[in-house]
C-alpha atoms as a PDB file:
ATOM      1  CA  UNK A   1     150.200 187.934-152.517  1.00  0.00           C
ATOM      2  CA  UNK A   2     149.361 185.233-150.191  1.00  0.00           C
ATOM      3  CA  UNK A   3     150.236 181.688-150.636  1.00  0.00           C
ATOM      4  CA  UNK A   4     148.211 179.947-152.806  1.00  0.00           C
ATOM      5  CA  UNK A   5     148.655 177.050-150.595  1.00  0.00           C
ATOM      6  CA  UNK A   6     149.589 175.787-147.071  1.00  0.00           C
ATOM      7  CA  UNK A   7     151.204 172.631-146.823  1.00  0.00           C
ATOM      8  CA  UNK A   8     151.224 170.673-143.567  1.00  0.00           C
ATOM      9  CA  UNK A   9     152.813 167.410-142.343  1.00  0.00           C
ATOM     10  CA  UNK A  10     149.818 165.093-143.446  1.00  0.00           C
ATOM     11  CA  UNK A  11     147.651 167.091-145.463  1.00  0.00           C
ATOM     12  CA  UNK A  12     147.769 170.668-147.856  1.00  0.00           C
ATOM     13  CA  UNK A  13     145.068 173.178-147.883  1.00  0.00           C
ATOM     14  CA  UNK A  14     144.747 174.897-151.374  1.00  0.00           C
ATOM     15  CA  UNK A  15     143.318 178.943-150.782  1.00  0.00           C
ATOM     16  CA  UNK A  16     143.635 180.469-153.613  1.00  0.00           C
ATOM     17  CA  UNK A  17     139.779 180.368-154.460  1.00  0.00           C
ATOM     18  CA  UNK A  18     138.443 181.284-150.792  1.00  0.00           C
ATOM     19  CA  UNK A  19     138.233 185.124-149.263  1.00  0.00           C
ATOM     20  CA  UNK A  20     139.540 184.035-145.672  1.00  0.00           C
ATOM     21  CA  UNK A  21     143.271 182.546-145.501  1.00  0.00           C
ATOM     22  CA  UNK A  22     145.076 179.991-143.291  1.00  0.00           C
ATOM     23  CA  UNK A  23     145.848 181.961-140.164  1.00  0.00           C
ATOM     24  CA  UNK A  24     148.013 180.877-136.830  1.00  0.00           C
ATOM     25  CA  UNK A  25     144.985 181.363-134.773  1.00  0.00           C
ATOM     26  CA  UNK A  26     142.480 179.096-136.912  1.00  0.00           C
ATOM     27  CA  UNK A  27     145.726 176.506-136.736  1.00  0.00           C
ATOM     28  CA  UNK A  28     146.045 177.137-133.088  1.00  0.00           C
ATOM     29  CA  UNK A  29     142.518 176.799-133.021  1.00  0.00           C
ATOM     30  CA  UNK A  30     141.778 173.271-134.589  1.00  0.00           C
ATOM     31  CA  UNK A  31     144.856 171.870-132.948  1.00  0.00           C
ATOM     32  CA  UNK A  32     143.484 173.216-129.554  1.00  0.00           C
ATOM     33  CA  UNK A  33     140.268 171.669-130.197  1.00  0.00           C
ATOM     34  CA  UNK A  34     141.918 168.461-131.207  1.00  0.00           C
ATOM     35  CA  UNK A  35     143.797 167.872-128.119  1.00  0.00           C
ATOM     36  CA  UNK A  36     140.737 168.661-125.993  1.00  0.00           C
ATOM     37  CA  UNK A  37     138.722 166.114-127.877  1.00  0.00           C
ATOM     38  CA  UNK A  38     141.453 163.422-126.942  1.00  0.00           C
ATOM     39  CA  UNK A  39     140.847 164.048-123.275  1.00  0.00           C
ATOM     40  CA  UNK A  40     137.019 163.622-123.769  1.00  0.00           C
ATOM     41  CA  UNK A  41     135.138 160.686-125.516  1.00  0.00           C
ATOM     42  CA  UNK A  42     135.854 160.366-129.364  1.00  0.00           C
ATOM     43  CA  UNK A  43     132.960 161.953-131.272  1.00  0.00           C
ATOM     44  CA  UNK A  44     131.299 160.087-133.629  1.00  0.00           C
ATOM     45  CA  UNK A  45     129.782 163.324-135.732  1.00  0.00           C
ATOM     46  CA  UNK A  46     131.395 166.321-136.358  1.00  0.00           C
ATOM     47  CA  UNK A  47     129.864 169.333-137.990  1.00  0.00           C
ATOM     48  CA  UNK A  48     132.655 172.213-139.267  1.00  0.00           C
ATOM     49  CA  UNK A  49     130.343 175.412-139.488  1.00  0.00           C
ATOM     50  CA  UNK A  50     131.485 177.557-142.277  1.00  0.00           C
ATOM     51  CA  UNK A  51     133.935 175.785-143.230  1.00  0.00           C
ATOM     52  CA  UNK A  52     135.915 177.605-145.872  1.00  0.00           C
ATOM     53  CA  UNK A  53     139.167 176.032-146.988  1.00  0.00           C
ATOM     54  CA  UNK A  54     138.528 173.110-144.457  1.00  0.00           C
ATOM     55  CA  UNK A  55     141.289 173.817-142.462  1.00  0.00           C
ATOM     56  CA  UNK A  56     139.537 172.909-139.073  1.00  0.00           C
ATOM     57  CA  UNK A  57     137.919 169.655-140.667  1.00  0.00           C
ATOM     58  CA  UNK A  58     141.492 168.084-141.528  1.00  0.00           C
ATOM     59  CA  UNK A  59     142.945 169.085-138.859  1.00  0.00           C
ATOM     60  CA  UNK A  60     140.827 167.106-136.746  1.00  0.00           C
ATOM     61  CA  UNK A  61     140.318 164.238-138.972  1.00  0.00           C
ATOM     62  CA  UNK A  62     143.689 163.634-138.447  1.00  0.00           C
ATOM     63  CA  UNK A  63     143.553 162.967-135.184  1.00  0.00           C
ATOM     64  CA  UNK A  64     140.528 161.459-134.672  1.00  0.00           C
ATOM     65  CA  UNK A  65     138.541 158.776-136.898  1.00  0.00           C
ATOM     66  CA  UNK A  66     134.808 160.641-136.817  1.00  0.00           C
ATOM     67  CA  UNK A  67     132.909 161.328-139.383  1.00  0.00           C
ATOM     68  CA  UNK A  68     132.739 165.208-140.465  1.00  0.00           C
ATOM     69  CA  UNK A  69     129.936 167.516-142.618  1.00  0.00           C
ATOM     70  CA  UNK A  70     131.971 170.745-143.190  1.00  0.00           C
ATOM     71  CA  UNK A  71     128.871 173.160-144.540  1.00  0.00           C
ATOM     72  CA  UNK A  72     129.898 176.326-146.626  1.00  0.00           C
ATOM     73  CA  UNK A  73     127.855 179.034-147.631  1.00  0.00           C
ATOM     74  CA  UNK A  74     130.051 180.562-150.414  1.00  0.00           C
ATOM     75  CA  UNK A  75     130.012 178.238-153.795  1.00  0.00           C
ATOM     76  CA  UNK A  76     133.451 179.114-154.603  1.00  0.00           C
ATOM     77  CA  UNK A  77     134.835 178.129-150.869  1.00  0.00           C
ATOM     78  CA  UNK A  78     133.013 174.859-151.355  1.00  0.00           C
ATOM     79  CA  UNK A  79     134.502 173.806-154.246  1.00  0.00           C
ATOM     80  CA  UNK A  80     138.310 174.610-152.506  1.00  0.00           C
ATOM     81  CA  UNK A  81     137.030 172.814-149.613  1.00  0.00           C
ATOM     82  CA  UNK A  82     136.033 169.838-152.046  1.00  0.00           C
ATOM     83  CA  UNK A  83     139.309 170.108-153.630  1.00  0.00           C
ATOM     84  CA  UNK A  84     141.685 169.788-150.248  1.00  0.00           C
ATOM     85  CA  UNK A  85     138.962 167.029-148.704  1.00  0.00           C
ATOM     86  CA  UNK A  86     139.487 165.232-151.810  1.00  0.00           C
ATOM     87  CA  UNK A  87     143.469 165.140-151.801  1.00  0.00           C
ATOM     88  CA  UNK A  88     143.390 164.057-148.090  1.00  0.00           C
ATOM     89  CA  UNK A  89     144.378 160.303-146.708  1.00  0.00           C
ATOM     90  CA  UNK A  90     140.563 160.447-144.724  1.00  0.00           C
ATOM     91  CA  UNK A  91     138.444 161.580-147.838  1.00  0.00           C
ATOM     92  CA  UNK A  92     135.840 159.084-147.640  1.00  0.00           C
ATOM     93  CA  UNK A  93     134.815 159.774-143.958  1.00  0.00           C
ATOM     94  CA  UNK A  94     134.718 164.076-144.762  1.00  0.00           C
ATOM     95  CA  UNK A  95     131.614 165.725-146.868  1.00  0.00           C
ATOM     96  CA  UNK A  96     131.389 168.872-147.927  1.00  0.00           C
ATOM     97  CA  UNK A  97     127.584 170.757-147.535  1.00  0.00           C
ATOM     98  CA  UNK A  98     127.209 173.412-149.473  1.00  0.00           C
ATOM     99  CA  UNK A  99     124.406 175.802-148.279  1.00  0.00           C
ATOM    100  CA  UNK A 100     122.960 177.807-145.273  1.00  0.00           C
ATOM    101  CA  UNK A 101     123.112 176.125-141.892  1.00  0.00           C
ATOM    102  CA  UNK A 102     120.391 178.010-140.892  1.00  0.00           C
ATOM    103  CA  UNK A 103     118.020 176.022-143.097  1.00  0.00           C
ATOM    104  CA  UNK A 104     119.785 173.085-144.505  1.00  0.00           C
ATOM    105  CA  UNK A 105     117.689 169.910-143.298  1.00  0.00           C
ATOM    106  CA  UNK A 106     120.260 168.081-141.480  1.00  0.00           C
ATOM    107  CA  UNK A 107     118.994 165.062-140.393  1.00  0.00           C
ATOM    108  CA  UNK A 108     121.093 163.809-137.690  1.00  0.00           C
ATOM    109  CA  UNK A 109     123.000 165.609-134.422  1.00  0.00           C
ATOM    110  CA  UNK A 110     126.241 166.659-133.682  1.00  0.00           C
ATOM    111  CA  UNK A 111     128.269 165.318-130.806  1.00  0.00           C
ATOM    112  CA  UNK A 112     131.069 168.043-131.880  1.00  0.00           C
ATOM    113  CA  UNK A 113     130.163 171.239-133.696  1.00  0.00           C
ATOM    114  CA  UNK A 114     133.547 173.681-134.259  1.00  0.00           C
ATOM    115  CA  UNK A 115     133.283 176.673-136.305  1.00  0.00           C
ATOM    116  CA  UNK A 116     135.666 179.703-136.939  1.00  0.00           C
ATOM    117  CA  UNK A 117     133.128 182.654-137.347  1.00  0.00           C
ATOM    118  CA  UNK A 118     135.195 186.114-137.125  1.00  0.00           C
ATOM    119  CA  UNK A 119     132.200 188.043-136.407  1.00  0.00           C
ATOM    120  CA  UNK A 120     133.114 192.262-136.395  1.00  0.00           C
ATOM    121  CA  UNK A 121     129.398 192.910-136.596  1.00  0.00           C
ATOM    122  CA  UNK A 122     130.475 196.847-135.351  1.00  0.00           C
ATOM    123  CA  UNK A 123     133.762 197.275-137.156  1.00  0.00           C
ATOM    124  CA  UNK A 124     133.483 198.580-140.937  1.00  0.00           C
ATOM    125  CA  UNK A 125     132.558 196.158-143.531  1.00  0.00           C
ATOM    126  CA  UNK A 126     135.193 194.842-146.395  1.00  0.00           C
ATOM    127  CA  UNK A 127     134.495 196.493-149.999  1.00  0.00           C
ATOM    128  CA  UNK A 128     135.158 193.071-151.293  1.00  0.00           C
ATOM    129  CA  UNK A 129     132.211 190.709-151.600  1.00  0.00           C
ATOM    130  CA  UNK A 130     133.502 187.316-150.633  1.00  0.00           C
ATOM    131  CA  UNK A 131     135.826 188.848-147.726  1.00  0.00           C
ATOM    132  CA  UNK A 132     132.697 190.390-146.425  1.00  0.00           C
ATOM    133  CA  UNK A 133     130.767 187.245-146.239  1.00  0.00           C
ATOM    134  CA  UNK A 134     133.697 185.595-144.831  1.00  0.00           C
ATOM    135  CA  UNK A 135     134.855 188.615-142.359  1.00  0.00           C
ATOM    136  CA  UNK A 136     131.797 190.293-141.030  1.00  0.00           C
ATOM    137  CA  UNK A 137     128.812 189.067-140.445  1.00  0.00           C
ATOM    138  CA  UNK A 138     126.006 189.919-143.396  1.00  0.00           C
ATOM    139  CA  UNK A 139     125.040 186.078-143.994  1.00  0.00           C
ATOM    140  CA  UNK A 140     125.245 184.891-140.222  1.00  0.00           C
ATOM    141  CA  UNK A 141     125.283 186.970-136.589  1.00  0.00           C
ATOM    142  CA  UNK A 142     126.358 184.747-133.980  1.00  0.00           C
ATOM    143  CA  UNK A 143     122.674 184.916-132.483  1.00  0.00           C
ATOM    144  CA  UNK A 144     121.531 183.034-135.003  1.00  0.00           C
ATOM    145  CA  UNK A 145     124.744 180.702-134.800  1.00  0.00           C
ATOM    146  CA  UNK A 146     124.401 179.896-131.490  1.00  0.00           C
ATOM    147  CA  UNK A 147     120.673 179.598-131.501  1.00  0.00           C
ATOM    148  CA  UNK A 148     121.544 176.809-134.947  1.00  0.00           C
ATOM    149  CA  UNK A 149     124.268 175.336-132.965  1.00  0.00           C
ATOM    150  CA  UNK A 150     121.682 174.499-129.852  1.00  0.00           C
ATOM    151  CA  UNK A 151     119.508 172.894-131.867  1.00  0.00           C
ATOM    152  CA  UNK A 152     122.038 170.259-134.008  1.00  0.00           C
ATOM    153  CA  UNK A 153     124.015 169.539-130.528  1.00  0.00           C
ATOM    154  CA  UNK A 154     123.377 166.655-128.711  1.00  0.00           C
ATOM    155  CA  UNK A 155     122.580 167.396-125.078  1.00  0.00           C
ATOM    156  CA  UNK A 156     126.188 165.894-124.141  1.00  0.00           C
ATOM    157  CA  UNK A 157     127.834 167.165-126.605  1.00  0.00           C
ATOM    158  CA  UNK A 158     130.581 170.299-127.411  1.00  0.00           C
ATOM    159  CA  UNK A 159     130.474 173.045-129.292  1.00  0.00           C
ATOM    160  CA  UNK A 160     134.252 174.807-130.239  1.00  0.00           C
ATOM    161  CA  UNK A 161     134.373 178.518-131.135  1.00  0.00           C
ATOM    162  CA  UNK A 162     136.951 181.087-132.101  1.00  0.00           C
ATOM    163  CA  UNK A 163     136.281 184.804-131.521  1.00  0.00           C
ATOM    164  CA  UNK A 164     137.742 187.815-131.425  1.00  0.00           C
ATOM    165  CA  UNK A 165     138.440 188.309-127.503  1.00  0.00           C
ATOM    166  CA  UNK A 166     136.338 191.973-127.685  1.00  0.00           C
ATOM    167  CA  UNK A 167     133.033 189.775-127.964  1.00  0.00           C
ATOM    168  CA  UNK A 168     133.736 187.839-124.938  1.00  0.00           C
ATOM    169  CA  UNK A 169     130.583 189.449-122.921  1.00  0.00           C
ATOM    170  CA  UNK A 170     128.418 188.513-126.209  1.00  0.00           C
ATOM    171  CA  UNK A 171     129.103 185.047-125.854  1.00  0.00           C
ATOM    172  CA  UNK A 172     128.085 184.745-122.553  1.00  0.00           C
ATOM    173  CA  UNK A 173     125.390 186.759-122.764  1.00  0.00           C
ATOM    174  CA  UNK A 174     123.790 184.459-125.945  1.00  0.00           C
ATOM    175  CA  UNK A 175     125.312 181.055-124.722  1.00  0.00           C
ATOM    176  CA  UNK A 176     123.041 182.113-121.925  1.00  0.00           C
ATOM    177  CA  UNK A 177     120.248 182.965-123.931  1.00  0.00           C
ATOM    178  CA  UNK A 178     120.270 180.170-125.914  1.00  0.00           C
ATOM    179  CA  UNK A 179     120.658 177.202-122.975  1.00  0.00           C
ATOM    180  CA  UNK A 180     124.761 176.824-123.743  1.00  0.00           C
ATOM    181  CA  UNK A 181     127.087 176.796-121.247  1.00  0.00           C
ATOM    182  CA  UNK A 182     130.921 177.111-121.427  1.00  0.00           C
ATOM    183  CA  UNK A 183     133.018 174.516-119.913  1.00  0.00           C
ATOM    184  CA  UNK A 184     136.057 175.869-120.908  1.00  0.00           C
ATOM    185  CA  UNK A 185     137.655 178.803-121.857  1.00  0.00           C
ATOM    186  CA  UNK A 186     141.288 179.739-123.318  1.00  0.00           C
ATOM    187  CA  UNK A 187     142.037 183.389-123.719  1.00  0.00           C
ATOM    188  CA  UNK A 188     144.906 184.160-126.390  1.00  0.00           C
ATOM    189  CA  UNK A 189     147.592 186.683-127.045  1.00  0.00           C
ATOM    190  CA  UNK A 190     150.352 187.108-129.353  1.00  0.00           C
ATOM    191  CA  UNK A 191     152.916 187.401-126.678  1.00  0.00           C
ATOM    192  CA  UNK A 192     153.148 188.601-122.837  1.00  0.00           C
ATOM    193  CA  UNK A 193     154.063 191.956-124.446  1.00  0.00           C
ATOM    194  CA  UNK A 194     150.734 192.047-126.531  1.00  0.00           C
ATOM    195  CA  UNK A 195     147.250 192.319-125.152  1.00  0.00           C
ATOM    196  CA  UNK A 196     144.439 189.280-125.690  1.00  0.00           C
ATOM    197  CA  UNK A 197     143.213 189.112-128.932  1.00  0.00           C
ATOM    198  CA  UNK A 198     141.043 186.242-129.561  1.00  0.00           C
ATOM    199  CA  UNK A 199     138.950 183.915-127.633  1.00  0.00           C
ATOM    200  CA  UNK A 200     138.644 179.631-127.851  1.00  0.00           C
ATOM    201  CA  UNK A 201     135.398 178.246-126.110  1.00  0.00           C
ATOM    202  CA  UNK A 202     134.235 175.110-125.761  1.00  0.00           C
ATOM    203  CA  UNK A 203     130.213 175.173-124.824  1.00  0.00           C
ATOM    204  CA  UNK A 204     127.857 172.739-124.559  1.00  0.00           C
ATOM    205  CA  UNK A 205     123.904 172.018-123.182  1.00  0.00           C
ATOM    206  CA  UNK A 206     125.288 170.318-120.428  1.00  0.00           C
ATOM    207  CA  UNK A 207     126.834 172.822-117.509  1.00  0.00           C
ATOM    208  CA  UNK A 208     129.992 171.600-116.024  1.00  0.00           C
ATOM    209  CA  UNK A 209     130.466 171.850-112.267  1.00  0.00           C
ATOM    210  CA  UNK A 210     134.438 172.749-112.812  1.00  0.00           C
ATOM    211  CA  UNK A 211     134.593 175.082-115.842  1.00  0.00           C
ATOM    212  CA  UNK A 212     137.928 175.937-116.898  1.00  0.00           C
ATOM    213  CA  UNK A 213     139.992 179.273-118.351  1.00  0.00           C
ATOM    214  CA  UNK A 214     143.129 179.373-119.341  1.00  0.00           C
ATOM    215  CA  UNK A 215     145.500 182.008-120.478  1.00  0.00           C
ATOM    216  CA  UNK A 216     147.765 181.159-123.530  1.00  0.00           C
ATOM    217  CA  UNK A 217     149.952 182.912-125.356  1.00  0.00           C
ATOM    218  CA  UNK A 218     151.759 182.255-129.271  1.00  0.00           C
ATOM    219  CA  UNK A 219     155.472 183.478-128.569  1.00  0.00           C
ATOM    220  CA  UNK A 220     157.516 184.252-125.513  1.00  0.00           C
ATOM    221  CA  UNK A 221     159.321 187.486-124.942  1.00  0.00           C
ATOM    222  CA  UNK A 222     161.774 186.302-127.468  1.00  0.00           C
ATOM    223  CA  UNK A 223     159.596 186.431-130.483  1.00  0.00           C
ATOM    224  CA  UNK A 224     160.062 182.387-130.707  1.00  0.00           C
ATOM    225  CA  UNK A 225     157.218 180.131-130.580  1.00  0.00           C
ATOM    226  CA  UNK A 226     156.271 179.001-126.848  1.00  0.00           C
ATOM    227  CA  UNK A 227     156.547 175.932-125.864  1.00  0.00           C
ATOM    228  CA  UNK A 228     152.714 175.074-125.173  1.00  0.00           C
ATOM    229  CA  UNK A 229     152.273 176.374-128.409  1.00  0.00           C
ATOM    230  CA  UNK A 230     154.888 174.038-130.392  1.00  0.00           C
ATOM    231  CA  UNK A 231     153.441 170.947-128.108  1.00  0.00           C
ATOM    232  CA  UNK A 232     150.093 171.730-130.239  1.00  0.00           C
ATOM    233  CA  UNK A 233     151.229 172.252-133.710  1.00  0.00           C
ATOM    234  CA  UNK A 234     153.688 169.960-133.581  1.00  0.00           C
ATOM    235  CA  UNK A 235     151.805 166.940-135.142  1.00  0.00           C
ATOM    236  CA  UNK A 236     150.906 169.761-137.698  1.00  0.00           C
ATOM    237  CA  UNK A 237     153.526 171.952-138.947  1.00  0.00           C
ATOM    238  CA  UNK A 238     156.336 170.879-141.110  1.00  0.00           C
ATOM    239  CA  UNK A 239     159.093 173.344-139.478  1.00  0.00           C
ATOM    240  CA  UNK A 240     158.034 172.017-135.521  1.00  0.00           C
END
């Protein structure tokens, strides 16, 4: 069985109660965002979309002092997500929204939206009910997330996504459709020995005349963690 928990340097994230665990990509993923948002102006508002355990939330409200909605379909998620929020040193400036962010009446923009969506809209669907919501996408197709996202974004502001690398030519082909445009781009693989397997995008309303791709990967032909990669989690993991 999985952990029932995952315990980092400044914070734990409890799991037991949500369909989708902590993985090394959604950890590589908020710390990536994290260190991008350092080089760029502090947001003030950060929206988490599908939030599950929170991971992505506490990971960046430790290293920056916005304010952040984390919204959650799935009841039971919410709740975790309640639980770790409230156990964490920056509790009062991180609210959990549970509902549908297709229709919940926000009432305020985003200068960051980040969300971990691992859309397999053609692959076959989980026989278990909350790992389907959480895995495919029967509540939310990234159409209609991108289309949301456009429309809580301010015009200057950045939107962080994590996708399987396989639906690289749907994101551009909706970011297009839907007036986003990426500014930078990280493709990731295991190793050198391992093909690319997911994707990290950061869009936004606003085109950039120098957008960026980079290529990173986890581990080195040795099987140990890469440098680049240990510079990230670093202010994260206990072992690094």
């Amino acid at each position: 069985m999985p952990n029932t928990y995952f315990r980092f340097k400044e914070f734990t994230v409890h799991q037991e109660r949500c369909a989708m665990k902590v993985t090394t990509e959604a950890c590589l993923f908020g710390a990536w965002a994290s260190h991008y948002l350092k080089t760029d102006t502090s947001p003030k508002h950060i929206l988490d979309i599908g939030a599950g355990t929170g991971l992505l939330s506490l990971m960046l409200a430790q290293q920056h002092s916005s304010r952040i909605d984390a919204i959650e379909l799935d009841k039971t998620a919410a709740g975790q997500c309640l639980q770790n929020f409230a156990a964490a040193p920056w509790q009062e400036r991180m609210k959990v929204l549970e509902g549908d962010v297709r229709s919940f009446p926000f009432t305020q923009l985003f200068d960051v939206i980040i969300s971990n969506p691992p859309f397999y809209e053609n692959d076959l669907s989980s026989p278990i009910e909350g790992r389907q919501l959480a895995h495919h996408s029967a509540a939310l197709s990234l159409k209609d997330l991108m289309h949301r996202v456009r429309t809580l974004l301010t015009e200057q502001g950045k939107f962080f996504v994590l996708l399987p690398y396989k639906r690289k030519e749907d994101l551009y082909e909706l970011a297009k459709a839907g007036g986003l445009h990426i500014v930078h781009q990280c493709n990731v693989r295991n190793s050198p020995a391992h093909p690319l397997f997911r994707l990290m995008a950061v869009l936004s309303p606003t085109p950039s005349i120098d957008k960026q791709e980079e290529l990173f990967s986890i581990r080195d032909e040795g099987n140990n963690y890469t440098l680049e990669f240990i510079q990230l989690l670093h202010p994260y993991y206990l072992n690094l």
